[in-house]
Protein backbone atom coordinates (compact mmCIF):
# COMPACT_ATOMS: atom_id res chain seq x y z
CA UNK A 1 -9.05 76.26 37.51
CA UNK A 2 -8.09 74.55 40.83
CA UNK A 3 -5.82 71.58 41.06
CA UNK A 4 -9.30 68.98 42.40
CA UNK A 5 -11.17 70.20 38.82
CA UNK A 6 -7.45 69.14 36.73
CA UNK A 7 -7.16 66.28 38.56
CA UNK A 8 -10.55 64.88 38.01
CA UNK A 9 -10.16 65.34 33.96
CA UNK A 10 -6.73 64.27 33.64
CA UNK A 11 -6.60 61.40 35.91
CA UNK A 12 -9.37 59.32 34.24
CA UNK A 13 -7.21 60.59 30.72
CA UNK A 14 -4.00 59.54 31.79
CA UNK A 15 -4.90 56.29 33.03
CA UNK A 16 -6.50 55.29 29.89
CA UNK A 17 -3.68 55.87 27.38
CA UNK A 18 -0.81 55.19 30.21
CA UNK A 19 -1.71 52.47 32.50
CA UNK A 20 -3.95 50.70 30.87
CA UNK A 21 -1.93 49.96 27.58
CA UNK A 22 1.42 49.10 29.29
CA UNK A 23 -0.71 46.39 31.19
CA UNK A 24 -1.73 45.06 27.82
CA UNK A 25 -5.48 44.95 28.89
CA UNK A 26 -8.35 45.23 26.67
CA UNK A 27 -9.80 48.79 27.60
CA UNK A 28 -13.60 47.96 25.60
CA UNK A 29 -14.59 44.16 26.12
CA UNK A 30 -17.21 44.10 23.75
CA UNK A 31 -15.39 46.51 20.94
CA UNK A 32 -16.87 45.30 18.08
CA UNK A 33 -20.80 46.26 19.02
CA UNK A 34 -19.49 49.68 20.31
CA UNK A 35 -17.92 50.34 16.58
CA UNK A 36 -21.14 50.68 15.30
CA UNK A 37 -23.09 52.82 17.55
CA UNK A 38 -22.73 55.71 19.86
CA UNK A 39 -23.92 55.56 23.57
CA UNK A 40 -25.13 58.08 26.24
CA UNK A 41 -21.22 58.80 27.08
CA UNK A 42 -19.80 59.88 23.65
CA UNK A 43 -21.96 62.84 23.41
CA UNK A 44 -20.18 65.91 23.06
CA UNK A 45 -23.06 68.50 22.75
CA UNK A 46 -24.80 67.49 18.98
CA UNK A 47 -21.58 65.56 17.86
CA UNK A 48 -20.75 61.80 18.31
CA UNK A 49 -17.37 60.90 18.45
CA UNK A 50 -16.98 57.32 18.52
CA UNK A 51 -19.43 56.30 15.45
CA UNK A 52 -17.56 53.87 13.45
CA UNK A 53 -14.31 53.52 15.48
CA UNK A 54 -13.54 53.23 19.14
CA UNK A 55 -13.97 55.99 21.37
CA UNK A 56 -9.94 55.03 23.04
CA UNK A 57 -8.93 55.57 19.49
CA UNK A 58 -10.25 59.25 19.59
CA UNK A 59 -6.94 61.91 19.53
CA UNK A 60 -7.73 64.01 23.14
CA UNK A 61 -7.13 67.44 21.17
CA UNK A 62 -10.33 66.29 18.71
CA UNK A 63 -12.18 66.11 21.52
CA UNK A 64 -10.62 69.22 22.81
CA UNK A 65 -11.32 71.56 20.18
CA UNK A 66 -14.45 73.30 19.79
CA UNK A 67 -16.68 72.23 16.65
CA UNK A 68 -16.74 74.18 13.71
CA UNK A 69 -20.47 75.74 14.28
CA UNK A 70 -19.50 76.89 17.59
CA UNK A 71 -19.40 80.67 18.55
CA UNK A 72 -16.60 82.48 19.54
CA UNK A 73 -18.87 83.56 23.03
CA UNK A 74 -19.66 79.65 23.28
CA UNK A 75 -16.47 78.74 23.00
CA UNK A 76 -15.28 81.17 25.76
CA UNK A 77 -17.76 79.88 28.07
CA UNK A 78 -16.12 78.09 31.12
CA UNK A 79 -19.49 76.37 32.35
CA UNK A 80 -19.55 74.70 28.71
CA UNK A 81 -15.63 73.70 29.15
CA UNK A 82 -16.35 72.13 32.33
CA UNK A 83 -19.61 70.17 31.49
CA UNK A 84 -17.37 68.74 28.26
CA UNK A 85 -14.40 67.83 30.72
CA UNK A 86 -16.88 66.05 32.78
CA UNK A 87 -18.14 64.30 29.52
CA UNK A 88 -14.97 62.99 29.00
CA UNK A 89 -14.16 62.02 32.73
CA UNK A 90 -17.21 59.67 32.43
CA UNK A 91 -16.13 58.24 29.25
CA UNK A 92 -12.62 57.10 30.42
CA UNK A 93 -14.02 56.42 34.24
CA UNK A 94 -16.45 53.99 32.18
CA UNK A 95 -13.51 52.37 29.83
CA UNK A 96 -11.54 51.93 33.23
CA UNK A 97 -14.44 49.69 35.23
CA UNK A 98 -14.50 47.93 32.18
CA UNK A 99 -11.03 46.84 31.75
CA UNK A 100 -11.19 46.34 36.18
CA UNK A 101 -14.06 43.84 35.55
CA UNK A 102 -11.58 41.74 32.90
CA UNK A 103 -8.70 41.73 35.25
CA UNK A 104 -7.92 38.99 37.73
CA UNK A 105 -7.16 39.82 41.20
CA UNK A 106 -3.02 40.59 40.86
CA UNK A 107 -3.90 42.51 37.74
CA UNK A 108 -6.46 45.10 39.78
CA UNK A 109 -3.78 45.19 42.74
CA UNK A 110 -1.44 46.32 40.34
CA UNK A 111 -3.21 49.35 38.61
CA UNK A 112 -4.66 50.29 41.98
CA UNK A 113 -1.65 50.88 42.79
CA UNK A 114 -0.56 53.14 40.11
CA UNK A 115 -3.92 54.95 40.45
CA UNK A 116 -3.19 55.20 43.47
CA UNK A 117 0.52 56.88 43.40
CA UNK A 118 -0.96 58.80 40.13
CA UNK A 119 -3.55 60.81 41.62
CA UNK A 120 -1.36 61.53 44.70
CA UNK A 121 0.93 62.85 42.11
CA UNK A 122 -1.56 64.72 40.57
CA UNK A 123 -3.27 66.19 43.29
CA UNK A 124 -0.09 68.20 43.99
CA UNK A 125 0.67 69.13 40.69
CA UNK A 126 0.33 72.64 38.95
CA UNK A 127 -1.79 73.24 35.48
CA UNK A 128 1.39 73.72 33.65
CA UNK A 129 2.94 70.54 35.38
CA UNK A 130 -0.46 68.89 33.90
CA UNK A 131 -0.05 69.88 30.64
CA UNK A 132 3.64 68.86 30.41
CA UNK A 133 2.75 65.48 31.81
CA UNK A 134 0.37 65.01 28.56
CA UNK A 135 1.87 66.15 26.32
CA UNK A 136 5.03 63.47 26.86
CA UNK A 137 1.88 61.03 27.24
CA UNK A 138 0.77 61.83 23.64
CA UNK A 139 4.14 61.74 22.06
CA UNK A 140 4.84 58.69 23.47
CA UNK A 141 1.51 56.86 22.31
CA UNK A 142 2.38 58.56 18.88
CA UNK A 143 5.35 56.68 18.53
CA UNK A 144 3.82 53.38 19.78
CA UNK A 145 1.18 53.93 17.45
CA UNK A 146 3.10 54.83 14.39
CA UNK A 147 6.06 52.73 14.91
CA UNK A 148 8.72 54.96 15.39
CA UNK A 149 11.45 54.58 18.09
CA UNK A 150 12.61 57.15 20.14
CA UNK A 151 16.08 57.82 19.43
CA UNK A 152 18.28 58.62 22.33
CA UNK A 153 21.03 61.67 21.47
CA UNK A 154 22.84 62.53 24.72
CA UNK A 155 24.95 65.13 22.48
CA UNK A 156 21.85 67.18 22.72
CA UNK A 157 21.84 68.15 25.90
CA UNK A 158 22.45 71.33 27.62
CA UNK A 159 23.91 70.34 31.13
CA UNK A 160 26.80 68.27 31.80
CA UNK A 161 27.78 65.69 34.66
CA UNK A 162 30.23 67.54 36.85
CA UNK A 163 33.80 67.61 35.19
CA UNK A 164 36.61 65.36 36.91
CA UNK A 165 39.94 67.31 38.67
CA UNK A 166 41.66 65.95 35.79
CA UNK A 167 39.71 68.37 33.28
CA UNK A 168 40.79 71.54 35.25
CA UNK A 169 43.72 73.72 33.73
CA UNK A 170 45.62 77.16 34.98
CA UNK A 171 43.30 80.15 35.84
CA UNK A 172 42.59 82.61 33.81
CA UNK A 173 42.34 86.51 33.94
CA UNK A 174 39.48 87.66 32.05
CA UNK A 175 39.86 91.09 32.48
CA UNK A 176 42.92 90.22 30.57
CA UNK A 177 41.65 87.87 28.24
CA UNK A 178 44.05 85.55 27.99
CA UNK A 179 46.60 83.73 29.74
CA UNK A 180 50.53 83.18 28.50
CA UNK A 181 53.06 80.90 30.29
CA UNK A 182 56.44 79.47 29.42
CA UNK A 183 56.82 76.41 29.39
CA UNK A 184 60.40 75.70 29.06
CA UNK A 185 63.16 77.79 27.70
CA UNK A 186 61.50 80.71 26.02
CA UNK A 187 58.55 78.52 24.46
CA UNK A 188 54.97 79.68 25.76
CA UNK A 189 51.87 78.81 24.73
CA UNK A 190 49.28 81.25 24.50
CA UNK A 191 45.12 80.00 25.94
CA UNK A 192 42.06 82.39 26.64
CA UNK A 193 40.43 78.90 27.87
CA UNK A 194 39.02 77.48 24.50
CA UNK A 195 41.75 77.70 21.92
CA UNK A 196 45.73 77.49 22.23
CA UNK A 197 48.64 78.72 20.28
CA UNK A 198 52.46 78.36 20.38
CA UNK A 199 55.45 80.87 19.83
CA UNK A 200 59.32 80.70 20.80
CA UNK A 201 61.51 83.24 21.19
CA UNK A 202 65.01 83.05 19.20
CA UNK A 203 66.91 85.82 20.08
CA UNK A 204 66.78 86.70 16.26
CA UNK A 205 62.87 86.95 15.91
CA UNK A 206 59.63 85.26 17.09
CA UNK A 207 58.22 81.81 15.71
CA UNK A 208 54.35 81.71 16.26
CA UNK A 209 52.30 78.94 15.71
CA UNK A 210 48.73 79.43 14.83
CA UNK A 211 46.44 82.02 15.53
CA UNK A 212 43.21 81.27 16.43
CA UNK A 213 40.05 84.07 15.69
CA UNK A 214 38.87 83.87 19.66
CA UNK A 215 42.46 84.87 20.93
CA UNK A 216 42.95 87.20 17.86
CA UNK A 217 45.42 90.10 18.92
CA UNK A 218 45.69 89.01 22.07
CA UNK A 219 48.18 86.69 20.97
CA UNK A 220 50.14 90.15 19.56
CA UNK A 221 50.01 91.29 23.38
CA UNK A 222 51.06 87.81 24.56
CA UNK A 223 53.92 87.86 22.41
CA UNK A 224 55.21 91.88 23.23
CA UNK A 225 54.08 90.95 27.18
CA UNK A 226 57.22 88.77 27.15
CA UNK A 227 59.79 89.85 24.40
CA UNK A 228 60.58 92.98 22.18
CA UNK A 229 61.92 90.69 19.28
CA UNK A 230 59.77 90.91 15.45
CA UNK A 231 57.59 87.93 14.64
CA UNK A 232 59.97 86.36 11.55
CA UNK A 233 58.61 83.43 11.06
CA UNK A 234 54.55 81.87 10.99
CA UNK A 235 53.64 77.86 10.85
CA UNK A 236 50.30 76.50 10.05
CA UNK A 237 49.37 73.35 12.10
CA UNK A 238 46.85 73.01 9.44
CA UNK A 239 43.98 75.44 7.74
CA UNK A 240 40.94 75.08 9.96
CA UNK A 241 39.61 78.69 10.30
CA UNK A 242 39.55 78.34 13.93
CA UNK A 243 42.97 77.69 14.68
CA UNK A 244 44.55 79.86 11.73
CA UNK A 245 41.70 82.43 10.83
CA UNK A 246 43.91 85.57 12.18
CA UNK A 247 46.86 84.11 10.50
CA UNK A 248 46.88 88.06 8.39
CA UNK A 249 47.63 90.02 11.26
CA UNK A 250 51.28 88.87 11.36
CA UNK A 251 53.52 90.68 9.20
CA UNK A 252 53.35 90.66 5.13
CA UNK A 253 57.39 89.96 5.31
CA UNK A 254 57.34 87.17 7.78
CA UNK A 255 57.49 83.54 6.32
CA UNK A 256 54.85 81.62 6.33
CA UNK A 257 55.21 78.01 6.49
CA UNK A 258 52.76 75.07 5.93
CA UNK A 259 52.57 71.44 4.47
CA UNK A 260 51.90 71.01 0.80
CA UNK A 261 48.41 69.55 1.34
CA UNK A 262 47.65 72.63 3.54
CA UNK A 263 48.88 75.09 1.26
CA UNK A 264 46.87 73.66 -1.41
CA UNK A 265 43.59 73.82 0.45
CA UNK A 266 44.37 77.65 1.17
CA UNK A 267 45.20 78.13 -1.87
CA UNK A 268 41.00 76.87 -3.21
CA UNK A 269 39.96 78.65 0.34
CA UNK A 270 41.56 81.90 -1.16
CA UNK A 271 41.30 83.75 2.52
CA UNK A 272 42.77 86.83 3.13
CA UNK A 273 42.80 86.04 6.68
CA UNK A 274 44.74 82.87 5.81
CA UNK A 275 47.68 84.04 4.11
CA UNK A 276 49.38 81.59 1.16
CA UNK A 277 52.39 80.10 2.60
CA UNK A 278 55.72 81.18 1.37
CA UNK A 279 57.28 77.96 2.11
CA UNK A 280 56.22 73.93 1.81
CA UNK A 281 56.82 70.93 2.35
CA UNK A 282 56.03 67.49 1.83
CA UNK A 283 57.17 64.74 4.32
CA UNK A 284 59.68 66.80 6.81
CA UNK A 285 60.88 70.04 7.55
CA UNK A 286 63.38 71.24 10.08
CA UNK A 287 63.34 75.01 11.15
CA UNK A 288 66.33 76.85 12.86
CA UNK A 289 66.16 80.30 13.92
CA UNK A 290 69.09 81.77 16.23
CA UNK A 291 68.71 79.34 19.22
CA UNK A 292 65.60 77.63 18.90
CA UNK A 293 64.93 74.37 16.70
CA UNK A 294 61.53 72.98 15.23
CA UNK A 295 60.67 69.92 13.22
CA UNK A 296 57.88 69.42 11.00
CA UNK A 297 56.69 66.22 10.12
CA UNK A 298 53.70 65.00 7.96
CA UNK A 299 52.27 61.51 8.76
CA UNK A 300 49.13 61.57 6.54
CA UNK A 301 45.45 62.92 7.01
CA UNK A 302 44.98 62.11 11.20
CA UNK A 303 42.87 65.01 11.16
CA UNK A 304 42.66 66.86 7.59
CA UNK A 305 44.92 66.37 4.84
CA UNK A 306 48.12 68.82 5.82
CA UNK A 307 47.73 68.96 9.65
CA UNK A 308 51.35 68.65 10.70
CA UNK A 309 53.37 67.34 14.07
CA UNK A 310 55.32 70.60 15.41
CA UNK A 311 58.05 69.19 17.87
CA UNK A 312 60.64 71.46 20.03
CA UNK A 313 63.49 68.42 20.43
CA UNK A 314 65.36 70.74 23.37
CA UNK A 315 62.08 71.76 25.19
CA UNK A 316 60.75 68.54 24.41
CA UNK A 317 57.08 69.90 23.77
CA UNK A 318 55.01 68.34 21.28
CA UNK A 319 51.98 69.94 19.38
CA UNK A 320 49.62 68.51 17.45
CA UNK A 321 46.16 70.21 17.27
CA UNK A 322 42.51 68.69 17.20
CA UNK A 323 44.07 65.00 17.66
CA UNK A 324 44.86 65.04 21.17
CA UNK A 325 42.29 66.01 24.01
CA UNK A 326 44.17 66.68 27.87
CA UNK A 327 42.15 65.87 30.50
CA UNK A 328 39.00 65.66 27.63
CA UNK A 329 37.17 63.62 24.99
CA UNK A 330 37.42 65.41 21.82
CA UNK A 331 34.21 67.34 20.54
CA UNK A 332 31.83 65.71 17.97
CA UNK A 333 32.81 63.16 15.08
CA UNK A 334 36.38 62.86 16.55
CA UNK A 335 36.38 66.28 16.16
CA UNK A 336 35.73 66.24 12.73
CA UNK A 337 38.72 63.71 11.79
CA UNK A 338 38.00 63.07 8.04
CA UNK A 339 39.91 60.07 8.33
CA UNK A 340 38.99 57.66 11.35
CA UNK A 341 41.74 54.80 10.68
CA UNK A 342 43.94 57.79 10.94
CA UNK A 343 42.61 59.25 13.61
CA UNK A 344 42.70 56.51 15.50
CA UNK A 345 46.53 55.55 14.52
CA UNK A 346 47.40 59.18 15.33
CA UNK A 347 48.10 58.09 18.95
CA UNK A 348 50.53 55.40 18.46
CA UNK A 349 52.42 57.52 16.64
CA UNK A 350 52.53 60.71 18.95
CA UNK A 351 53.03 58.19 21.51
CA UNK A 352 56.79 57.46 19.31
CA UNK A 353 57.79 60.76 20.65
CA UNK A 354 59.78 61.64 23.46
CA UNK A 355 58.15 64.60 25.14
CA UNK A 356 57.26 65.92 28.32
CA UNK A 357 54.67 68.29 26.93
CA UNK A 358 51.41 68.30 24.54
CA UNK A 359 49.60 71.15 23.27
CA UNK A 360 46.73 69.89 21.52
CA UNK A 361 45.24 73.30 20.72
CA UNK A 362 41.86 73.55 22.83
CA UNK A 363 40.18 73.59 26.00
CA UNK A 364 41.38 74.28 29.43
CA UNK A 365 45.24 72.80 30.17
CA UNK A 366 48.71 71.13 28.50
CA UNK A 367 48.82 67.59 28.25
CA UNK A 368 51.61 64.67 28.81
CA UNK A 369 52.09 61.36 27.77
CA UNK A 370 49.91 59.81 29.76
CA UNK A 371 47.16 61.99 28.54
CA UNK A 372 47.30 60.26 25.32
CA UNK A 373 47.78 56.97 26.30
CA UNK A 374 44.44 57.62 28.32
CA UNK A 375 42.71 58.92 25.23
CA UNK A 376 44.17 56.17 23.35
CA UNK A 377 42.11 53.33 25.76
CA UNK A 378 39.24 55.32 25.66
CA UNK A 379 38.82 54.93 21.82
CA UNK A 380 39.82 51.72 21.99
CA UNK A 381 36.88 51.18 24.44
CA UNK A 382 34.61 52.76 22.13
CA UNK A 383 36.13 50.64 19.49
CA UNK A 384 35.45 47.27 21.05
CA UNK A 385 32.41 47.87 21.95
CA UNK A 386 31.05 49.19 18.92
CA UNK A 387 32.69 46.12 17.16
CA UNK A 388 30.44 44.50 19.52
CA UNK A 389 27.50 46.37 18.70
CA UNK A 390 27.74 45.77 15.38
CA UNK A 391 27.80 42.02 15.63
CA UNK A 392 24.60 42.19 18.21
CA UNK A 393 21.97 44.61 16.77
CA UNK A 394 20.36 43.35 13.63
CA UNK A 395 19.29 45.28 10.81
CA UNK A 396 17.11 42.44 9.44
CA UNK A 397 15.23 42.29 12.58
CA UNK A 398 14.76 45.88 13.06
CA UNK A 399 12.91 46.06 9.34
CA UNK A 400 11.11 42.28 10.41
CA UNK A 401 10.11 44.85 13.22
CA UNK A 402 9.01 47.91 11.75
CA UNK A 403 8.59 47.47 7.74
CA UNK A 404 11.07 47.36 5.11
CA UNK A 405 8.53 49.91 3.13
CA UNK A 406 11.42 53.18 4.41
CA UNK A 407 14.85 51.65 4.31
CA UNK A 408 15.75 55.18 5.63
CA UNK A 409 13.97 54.75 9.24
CA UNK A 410 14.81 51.02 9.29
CA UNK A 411 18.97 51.94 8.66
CA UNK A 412 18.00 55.17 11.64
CA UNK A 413 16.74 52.66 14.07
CA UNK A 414 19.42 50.20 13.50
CA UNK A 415 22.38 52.85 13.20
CA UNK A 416 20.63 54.35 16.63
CA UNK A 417 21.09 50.98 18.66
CA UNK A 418 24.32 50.24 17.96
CA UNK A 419 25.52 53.76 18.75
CA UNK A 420 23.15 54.00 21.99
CA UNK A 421 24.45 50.50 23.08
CA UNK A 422 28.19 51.62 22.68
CA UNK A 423 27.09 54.43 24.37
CA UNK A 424 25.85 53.20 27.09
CA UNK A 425 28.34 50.39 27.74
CA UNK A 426 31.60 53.19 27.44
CA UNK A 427 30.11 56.49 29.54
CA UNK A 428 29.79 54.61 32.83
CA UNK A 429 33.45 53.45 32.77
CA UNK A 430 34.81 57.49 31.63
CA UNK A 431 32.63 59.76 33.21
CA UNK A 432 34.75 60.07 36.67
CA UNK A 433 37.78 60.49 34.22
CA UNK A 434 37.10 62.66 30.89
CA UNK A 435 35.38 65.67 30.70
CA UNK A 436 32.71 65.63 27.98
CA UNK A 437 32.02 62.23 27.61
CA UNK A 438 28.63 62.49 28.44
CA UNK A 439 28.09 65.07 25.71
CA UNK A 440 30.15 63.80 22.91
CA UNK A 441 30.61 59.89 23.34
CA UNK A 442 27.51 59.04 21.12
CA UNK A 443 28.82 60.54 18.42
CA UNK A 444 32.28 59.13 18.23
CA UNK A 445 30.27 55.32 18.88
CA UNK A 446 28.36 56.54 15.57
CA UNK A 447 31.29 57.88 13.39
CA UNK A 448 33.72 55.11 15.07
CA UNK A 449 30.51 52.14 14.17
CA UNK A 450 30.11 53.67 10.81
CA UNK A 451 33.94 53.20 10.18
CA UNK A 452 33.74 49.98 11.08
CA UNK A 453 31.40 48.75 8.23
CA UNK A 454 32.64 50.98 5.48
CA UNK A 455 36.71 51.53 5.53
């Protein structure tokens, strides 16, 4: 089928149901007489299809489809196919010179012109192109016709705008498959690109922080690549699985330490890839080991109940994992904080620290200070301006709009604005700065709105 024989079916088609509406002309003058009889161009071999409704109110694949009576030969037979395309060229060629006739003279110059820059369009187009092209068409008059609104979920996607220098950490082998640095006297942290852990040498054993599934024993390599001391002691930053899911291949006699909250989640996971912890704690802890000095503190639930700040005083490194982004906006729902008052306070309170150095436990790079006091204005960015949000989009006037009989799709539409509108005003000031704001933004709006009218 050549691209003149598609263009002359799908033009007429196309202009109907998308040019016509959106100028908010009436297609059939004289509707009312043509809803009760059939004419010369509704004839689709022994069927009518307009009858008792409007032939523009027709669905295209109705028209489409062979009847029920037809043959399987029949309705192979390209001569057939093309004398029913032409049927339907002259119907919509016929509802067009009768909306031109209505039109005053601006009116005609403008769909002229859109003919005009359609069909060139067309003309180059390939049958696939076509078909894409109507079958947006039809979704959108679907929603127009049934009153749904397109929601708008830039999370979805599957490209990303180009990530800022900012974003960029240390190279990696991955031949290797990981990477392992020190960072300041005989702490390293330990990254394969996605995930980070922590250990310090003591001179009297190894202290290892986490140990997430996607580094798994590389971590063990990390650790003998630099020293030939035991691994003694074993902290959980918290109990997600995939920060502390290889937490078993340590050894049994090491001690395993973890906040009370943590330990009693464990304890209900019972994982034996998340060994019980042989120590707890509730508010502080303080951990010395030959040379080397860590202190535990618990400041409530800023990302799950039990996640813990781990701070070196003497290399003055901080950790804190799924809280604090480098370079990054966390991943969905504030990566999954359970508590978004907390969440949100966590940064004030990291920020009470004195340390040079963040490990945050994902993605590409260490952080600073300054990381967090960027991630800190970019939540409370998202925080104004869902506040603001909130105050502008209506939820009586969306059901006014659409019909109070599905509170469900009126509360979708209204939650939708106010996180699209958030959206919209807080990725155009981040994009050049954060990675992943793009991606991830409309979903902190929504949890960050949400908060906003329930805590």
């Amino acid at each position: 089928m050549n691209s003149k024989i598609i263009t002359i079916f799908f033009v007429p088609l196309i202009l109907s149901i998308g040019i016509a509406p959106a100028l908010s002309f009436d297609i059939v003058p004289e509707a009312e007489a043509l809803k009760s009889q059939g004419n010369s161009l509704t004839e689709i071999g022994s069927k009518k299809v307009c009858g008792d409704k409007l032939c523009s109110e027709i669905d295209v694949r109705e028209i489409m489809e062979p009847s029920d009576s037809m043959t399987s030969s029949e309705s192979m037979d390209i001569h057939t196919m093309m004398k029913r395309m032409n049927q339907i060229h002259e119907k919509h060629q016929q509802h067009i010179l009768q909306s031109w006739n209505s039109m005053t003279f601006d009116e005609q110059s403008q769909m002229f012109n859109k003919m005009q820059k359609m069909i060139e369009k067309m003309e180059v187009m390939s049958m696939e192109e076509h078909m894409k092209m109507m079958s947006k068409m039809h979704e959108k008059d679907h929603h127009e016709k049934t009153g749904h609104h397109e929601m708008k979920h830039p999370e979805k996607m599957r490209t990303a705008a180009p990530l800022p220098e900012t974003s960029m950490g240390p190279q990696i082998d991955y031949s290797k498959g990981y990477l392992v640095e020190e960072i300041n006297d005989r702490l390293y942290w330990v990254t394969e690109g996605a995930y980070q852990a922590m250990f310090l040498t003591t001179g009297e054993g190894v202290i290892v922080v986490d140990a997430p599934p996607s580094i798994g024993e590389n971590l063990l390599k990390a650790i003998a690549e630099v020293t030939d001391e035991s691994i003694t002691h074993v902290i959980y930053s918290h109990t997600h699985n995939d920060h502390v899911g290889s937490m078993n291949m340590f050894p049994d006699d090491a001690i395993y330490i973890a906040h009370q909250e943590a330990a009693d989640t464990l304890e209900k996971r019972n994982d034996p890839n998340r060994p019980l912890p042989t120590v707890t704690f509730e508010d502080t802890y303080t951990l010395e080991v030959g040379t080397q000095r860590l202190e535990l503190a618990y400041y409530g639930p800023m990302h799950e109940p039990g996640n813990i700040f781990i701070y070196a005083p003497n290399q003055k490194v901080l950790m804190i994992i799924d809280v604090i982004f480098p370079g990054w906006t966390p991943f969905k729902d504030l990566a999954m904080a359970q508590d978004v008052p907390e969440f949100l306070a966590a940064h004030d309170k990291i920020l009470e620290y004195d340390f040079d150095t963040f490990i945050g436990g994902h993605l590409t790079r260490l952080g600073t200070p300054e990381d967090v006091q960027i991630q800190k204005e970019y939540f409370q960015d998202i925080q104004d301006s869902a506040a603001k949000a909130n105050q502008e989009v209506s939820f009586m006037a969306i059901g006014q709009e659409v019909g109070f009989s599905n509170p469900w799709l009126v509360f979708q539409i209204y939650a939708d604005q106010i996180t699209q509108q958030c959206t919209d005003e807080v990725v155009p000031k981040w994009i050049d700065r954060l990675g992943g704001v793009d991606l991830f933004t409309y979903d902190h709006c929504w949890k960050i709105s949400e908060s906003q009218r329930i805590d």
